[in-house]
N, C-alpha and C. Protein backbone atom coordinates (compact mmCIF):
# COMPACT_ATOMS: atom_id res chain seq x y z
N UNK A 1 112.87 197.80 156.01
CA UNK A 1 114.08 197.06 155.81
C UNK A 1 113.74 195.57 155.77
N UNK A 2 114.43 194.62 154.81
CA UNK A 2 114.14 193.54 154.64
C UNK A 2 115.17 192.73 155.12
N UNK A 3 114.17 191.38 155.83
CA UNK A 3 115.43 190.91 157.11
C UNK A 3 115.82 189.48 156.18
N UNK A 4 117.18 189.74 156.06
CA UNK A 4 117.35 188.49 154.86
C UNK A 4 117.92 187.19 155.93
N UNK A 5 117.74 186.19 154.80
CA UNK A 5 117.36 184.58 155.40
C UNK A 5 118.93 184.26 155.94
N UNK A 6 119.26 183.33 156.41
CA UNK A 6 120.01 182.55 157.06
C UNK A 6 120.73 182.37 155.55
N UNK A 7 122.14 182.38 155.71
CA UNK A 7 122.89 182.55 154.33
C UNK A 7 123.89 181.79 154.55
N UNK A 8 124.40 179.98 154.77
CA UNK A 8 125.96 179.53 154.97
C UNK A 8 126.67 179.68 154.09
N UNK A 9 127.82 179.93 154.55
CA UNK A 9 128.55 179.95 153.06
C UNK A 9 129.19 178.32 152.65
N UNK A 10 129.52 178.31 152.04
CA UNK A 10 130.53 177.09 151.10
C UNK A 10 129.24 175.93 151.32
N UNK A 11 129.59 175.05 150.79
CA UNK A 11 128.74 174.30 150.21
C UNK A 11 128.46 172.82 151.19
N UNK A 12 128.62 172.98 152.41
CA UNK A 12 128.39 172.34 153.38
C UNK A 12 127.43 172.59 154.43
N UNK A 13 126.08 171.89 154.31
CA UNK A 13 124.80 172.70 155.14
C UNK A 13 125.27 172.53 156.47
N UNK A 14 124.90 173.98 156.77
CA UNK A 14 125.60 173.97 158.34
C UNK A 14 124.45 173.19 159.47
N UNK A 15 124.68 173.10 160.61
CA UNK A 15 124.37 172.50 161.61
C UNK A 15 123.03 173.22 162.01
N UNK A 16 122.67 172.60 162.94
CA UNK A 16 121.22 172.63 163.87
C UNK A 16 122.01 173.52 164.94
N UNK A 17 122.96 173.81 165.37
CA UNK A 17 123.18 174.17 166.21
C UNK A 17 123.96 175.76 165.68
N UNK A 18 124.67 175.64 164.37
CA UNK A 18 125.02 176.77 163.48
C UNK A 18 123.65 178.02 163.04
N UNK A 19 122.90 177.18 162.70
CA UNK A 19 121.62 178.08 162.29
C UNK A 19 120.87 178.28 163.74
N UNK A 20 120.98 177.54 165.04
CA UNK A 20 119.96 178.35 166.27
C UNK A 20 120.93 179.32 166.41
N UNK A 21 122.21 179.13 166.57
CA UNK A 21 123.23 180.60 166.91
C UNK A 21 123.29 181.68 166.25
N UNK A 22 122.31 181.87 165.07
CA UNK A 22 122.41 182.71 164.18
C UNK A 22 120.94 183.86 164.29
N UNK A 23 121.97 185.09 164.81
CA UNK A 23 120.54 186.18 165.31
C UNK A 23 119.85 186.62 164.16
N UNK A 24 119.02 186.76 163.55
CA UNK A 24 118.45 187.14 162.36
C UNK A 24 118.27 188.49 161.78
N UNK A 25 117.90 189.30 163.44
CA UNK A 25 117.66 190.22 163.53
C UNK A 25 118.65 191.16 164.06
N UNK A 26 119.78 190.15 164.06
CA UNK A 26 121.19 191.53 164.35
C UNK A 26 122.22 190.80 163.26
N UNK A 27 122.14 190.14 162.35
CA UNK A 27 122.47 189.86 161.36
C UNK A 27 124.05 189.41 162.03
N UNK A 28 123.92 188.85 163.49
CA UNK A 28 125.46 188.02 163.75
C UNK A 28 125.14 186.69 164.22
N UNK A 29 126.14 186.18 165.26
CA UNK A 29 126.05 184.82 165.61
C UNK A 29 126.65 185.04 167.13
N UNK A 30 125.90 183.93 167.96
CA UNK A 30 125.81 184.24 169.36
C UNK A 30 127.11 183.43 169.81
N UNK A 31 127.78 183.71 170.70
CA UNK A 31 128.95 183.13 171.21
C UNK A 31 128.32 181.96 172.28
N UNK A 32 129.46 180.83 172.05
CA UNK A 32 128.95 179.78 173.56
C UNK A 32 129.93 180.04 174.24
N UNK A 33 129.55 179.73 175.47
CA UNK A 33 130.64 179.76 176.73
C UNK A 33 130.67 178.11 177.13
N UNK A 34 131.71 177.91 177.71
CA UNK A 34 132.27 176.87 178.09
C UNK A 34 131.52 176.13 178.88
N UNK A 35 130.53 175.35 179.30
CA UNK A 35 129.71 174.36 180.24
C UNK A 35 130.81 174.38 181.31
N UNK A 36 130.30 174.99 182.48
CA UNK A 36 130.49 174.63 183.58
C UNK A 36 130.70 173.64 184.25
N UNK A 37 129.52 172.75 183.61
CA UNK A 37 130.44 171.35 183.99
C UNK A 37 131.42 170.76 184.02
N UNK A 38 132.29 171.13 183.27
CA UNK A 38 133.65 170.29 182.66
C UNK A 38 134.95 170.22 183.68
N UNK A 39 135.73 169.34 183.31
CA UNK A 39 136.93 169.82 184.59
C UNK A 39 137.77 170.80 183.83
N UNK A 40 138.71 171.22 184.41
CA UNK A 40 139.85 172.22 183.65
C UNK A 40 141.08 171.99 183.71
N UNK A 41 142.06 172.29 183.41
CA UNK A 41 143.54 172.36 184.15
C UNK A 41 144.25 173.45 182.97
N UNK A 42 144.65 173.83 184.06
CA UNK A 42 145.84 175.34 183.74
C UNK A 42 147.19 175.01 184.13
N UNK A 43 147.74 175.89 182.91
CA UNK A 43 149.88 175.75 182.94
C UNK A 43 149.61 177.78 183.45
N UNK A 44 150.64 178.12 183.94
CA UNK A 44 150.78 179.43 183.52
C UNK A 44 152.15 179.60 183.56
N UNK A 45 152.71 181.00 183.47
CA UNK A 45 154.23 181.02 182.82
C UNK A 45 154.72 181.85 184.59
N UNK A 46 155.81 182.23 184.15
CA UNK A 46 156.76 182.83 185.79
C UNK A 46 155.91 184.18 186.14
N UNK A 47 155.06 184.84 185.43
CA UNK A 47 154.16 186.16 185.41
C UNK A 47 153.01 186.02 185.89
N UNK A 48 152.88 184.61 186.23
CA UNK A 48 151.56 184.34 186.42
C UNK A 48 150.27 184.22 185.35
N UNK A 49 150.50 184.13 184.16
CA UNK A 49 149.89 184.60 183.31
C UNK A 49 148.78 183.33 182.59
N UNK A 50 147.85 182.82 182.46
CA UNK A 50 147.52 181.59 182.27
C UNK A 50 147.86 181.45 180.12
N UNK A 51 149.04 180.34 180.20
CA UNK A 51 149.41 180.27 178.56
C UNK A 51 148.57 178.94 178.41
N UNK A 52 148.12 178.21 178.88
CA UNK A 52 147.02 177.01 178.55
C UNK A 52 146.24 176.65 179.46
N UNK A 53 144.83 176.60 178.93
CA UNK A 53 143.85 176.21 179.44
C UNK A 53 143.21 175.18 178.78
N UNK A 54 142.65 173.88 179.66
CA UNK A 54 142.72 173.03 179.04
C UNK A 54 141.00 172.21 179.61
N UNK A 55 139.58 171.85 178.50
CA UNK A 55 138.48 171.96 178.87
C UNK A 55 138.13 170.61 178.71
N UNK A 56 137.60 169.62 179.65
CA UNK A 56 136.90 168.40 179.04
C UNK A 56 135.91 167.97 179.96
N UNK A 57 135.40 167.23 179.53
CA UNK A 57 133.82 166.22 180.20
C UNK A 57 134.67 165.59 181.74
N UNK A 58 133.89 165.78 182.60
CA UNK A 58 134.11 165.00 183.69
C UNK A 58 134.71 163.55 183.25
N UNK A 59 135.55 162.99 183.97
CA UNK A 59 135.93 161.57 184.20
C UNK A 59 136.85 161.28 182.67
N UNK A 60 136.91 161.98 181.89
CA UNK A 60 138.16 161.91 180.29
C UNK A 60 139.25 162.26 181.26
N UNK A 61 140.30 160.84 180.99
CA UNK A 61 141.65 161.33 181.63
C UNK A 61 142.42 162.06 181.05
N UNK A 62 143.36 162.26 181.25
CA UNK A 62 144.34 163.24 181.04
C UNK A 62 145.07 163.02 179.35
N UNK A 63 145.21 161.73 179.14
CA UNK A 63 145.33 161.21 178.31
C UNK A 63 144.67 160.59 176.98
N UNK A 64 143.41 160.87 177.33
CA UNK A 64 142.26 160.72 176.74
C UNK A 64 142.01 161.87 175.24
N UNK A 65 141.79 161.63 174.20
CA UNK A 65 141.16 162.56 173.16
C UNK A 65 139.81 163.32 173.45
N UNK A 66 139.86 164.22 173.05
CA UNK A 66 138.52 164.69 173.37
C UNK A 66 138.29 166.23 174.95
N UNK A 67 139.70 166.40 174.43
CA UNK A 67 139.93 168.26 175.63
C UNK A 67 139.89 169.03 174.44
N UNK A 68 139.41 170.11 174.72
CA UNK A 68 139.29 171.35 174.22
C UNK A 68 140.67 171.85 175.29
N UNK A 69 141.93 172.81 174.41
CA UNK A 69 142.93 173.60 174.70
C UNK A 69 143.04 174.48 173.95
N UNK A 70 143.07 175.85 175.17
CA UNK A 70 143.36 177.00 174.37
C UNK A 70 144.73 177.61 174.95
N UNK A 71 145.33 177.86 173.68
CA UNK A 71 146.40 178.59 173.89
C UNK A 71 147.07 180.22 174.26
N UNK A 72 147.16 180.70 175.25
CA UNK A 72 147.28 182.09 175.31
C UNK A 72 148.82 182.46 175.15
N UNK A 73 149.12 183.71 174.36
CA UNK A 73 149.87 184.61 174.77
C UNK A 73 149.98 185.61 175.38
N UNK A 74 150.78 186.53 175.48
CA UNK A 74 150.75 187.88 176.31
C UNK A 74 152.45 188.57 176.23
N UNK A 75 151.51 190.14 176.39
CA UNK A 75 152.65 190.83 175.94
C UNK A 75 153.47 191.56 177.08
N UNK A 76 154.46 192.46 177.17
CA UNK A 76 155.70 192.62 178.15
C UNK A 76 154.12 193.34 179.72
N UNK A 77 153.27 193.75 179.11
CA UNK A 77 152.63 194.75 180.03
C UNK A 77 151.42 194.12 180.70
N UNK A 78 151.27 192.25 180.10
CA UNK A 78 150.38 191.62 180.83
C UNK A 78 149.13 191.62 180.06
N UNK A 79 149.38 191.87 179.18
CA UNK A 79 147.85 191.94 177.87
C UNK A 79 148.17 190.36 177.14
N UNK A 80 146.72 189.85 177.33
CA UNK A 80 146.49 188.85 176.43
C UNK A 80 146.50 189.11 175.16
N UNK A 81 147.72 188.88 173.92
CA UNK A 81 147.65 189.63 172.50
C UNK A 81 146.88 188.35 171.51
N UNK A 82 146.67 186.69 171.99
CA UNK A 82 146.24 186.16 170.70
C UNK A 82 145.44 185.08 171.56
N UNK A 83 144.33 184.20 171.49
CA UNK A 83 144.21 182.86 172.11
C UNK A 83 144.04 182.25 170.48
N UNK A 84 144.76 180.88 170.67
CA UNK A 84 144.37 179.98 169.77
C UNK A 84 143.92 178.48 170.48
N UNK A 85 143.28 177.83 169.87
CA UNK A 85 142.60 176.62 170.20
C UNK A 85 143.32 175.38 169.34
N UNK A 86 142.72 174.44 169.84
CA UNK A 86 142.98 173.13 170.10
C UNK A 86 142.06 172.39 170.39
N UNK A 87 141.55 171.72 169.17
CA UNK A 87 140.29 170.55 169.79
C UNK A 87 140.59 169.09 169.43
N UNK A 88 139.73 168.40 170.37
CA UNK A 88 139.87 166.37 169.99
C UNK A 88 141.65 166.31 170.02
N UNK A 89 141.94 166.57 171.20
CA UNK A 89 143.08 166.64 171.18
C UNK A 89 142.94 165.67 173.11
N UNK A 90 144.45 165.67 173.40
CA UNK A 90 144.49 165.29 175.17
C UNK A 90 145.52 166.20 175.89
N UNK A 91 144.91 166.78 177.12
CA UNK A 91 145.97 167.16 177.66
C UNK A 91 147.12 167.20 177.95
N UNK A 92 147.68 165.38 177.65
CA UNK A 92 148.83 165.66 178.10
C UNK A 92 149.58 165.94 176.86
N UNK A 93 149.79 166.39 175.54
CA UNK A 93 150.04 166.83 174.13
C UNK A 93 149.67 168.15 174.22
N UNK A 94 149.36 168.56 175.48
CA UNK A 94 148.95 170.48 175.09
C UNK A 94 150.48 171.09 174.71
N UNK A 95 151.20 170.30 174.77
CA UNK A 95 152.54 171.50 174.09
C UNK A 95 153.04 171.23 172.44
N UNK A 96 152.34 169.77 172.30
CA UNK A 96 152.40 169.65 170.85
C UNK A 96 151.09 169.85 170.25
N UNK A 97 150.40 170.08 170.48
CA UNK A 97 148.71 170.17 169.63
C UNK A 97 148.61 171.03 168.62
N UNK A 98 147.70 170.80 167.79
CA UNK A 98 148.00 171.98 166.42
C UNK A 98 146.74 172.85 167.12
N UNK A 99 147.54 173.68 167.07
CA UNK A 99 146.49 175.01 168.00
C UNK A 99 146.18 176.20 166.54
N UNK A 100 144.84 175.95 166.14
CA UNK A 100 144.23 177.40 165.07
C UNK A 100 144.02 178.57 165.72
C-alpha cells in the first residue's frame, strides 16, 4: 500500500503546525487540547449544564480580545447535542460572539 503525501486542500499553504498534526500513516489529523495554562470562566444554565466556556492566556482581562468561547447546548435528558466556538473574541461579548 502506498502512503500518499500530505494533500491541503484550497489554495492556501497550510501551516507548520497544520502539516505536524497531520498522521500520515492513519491518513487523519491529531486533535489539540486546550493548554492548561490558561484561565477559564463558565456560565451554566438552571440544569447545571455548562452553555459557555470561555479560554484565554493568563492576565487578558475580561474585556480584552483574544478568549477562545465555546458554546454548548443540550437536550431535555442532559446530552450535549452541538458545541460551537468563538475565537479573538472577549468574554464579556460571549452572548453576542459569532460562534461557528
Amino acid at each position: 500500500m502506498a502512503i500518499r503525501e500530505f494533500e491541503p486542500e484550497g489554495a492556501v499553504k497550510p501551516s507548520s503546525i497544520e502539516v505536524d498534526s497531520y498522521e500520515r500513516d492513519l491518513f487523519a489529523y491529531r486533535q489539540v487540547e486546550i493548554p492548561s495554562n490558561l484561565q477559564a470562566n463558565f456560565v451554566y444554565d438552571s440544569n447545571s449544564n455548562c452553555i459557555y466556556a470561555g479560554y484565554a492566556a493568563r492576565g487578558l482581562s475580561e474585556d480584552e480580545t483574544g478568549w477562545l468561547i465555546q458554546k454548548m447546548t443540550w437536550d431535555s435528558r442532559g446530552n450535549c447535542t452541538s458545541r460551537r466556538i468563538a475565537i479573538e473574541t472577549t468574554w464579556t461579548d460571549y452572548l453576542t460572539a459569532d460562534y461557528a
